[in-house]
Protein backbone atom coordinates (compact mmCIF):
# COMPACT_ATOMS: atom_id res chain seq x y z
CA UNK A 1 0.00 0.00 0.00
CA UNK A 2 1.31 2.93 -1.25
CA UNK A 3 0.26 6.46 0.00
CA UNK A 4 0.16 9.11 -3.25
CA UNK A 5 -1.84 11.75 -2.16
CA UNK A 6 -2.65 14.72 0.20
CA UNK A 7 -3.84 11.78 2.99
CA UNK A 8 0.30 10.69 3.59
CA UNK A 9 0.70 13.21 6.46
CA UNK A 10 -2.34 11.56 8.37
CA UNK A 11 -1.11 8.13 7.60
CA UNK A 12 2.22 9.15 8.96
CA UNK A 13 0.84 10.54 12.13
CA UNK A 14 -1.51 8.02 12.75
CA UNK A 15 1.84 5.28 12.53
CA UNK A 16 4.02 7.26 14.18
CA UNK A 17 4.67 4.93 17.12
CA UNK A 18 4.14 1.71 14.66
CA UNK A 19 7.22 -0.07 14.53
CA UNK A 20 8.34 0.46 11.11
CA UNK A 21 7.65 -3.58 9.92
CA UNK A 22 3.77 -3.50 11.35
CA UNK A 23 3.34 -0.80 9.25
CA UNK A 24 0.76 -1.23 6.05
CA UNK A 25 3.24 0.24 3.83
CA UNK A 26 6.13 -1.94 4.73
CA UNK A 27 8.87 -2.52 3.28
CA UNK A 28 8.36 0.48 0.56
CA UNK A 29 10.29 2.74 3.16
CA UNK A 30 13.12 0.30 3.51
CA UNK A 31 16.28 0.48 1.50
CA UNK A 32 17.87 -2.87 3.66
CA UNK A 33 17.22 -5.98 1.14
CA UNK A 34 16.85 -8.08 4.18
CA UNK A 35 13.72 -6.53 5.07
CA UNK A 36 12.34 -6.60 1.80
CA UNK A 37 13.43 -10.53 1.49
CA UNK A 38 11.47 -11.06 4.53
CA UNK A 39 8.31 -9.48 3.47
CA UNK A 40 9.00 -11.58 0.10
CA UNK A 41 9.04 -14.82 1.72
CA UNK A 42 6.65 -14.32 4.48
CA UNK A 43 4.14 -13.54 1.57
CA UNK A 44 5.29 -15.82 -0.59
CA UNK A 45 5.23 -18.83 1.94
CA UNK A 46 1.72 -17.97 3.11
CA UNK A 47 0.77 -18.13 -0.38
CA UNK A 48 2.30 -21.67 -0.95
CA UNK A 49 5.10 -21.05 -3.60
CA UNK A 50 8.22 -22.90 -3.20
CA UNK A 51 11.78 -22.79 -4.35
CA UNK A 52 10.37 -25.27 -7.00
CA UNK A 53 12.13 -28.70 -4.87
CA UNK A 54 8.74 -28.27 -2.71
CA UNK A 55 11.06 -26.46 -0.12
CA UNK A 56 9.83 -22.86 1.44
CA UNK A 57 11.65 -19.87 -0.51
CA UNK A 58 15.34 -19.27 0.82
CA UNK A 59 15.44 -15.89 2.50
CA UNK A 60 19.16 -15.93 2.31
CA UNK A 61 18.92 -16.35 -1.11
CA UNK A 62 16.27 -13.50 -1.47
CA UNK A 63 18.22 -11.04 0.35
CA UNK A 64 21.36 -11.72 -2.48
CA UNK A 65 17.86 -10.67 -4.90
CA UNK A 66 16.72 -7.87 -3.30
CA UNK A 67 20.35 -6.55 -2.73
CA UNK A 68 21.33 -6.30 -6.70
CA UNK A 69 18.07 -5.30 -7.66
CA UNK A 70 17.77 -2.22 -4.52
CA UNK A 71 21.29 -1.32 -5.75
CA UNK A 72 20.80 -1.44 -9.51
CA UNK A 73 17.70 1.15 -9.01
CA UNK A 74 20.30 2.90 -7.09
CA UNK A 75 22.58 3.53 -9.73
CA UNK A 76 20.09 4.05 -12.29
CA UNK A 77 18.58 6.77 -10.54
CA UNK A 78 22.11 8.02 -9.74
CA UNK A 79 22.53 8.19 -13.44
CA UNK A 80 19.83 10.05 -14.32
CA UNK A 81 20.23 12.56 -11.67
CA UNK A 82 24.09 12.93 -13.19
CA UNK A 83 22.90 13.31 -16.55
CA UNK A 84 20.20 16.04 -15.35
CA UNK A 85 23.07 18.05 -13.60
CA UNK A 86 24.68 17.51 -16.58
CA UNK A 87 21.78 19.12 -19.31
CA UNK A 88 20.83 21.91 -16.59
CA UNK A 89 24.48 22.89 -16.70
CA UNK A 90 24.57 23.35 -20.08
């Protein structure tokens, strides 16, 4: 659940003493690919998919996922903030 309007300020006053992983919007605020590899799994799990040996998904392995993909978004956006600069500059 993502919050894209004038009714985020409420939201974040009405969580601010949730703990940040019983929050609805969780893990969108997180930038640590562990917490996002959780939140995979946990869903993921409840939902009955499987590393596809029948075994529950590795959150080890998710967090090596979520790592390279957090990152490469992370550079990308880098990139295109660089190459803003770059045109605003002249």
């Amino acid at each position: 659940m993502q919050i894209m309007n004038g009714d985020h300020a409420q939201f974040e006053i009405d969580h601010a003493n949730t703990k940040p992983e019983d929050r609805p919007d969780w893990p969108l605020p997180s930038f640590d690919a562990s917490d996002w590899a959780a939140a995979f799994c946990k869903i993921a799990n409840e939902q009955g998919y499987t590393n596809g040996m029948g075994e529950p998904m590795d959150e080890a392995w998710m967090i090596t996922w979520f790592a390279n993909a957090l990152m490469r978004g992370y550079d990308e956006g880098f990139a295109n903030c660089k190459h803003i600069a770059k045109m605003a500059a002249g």
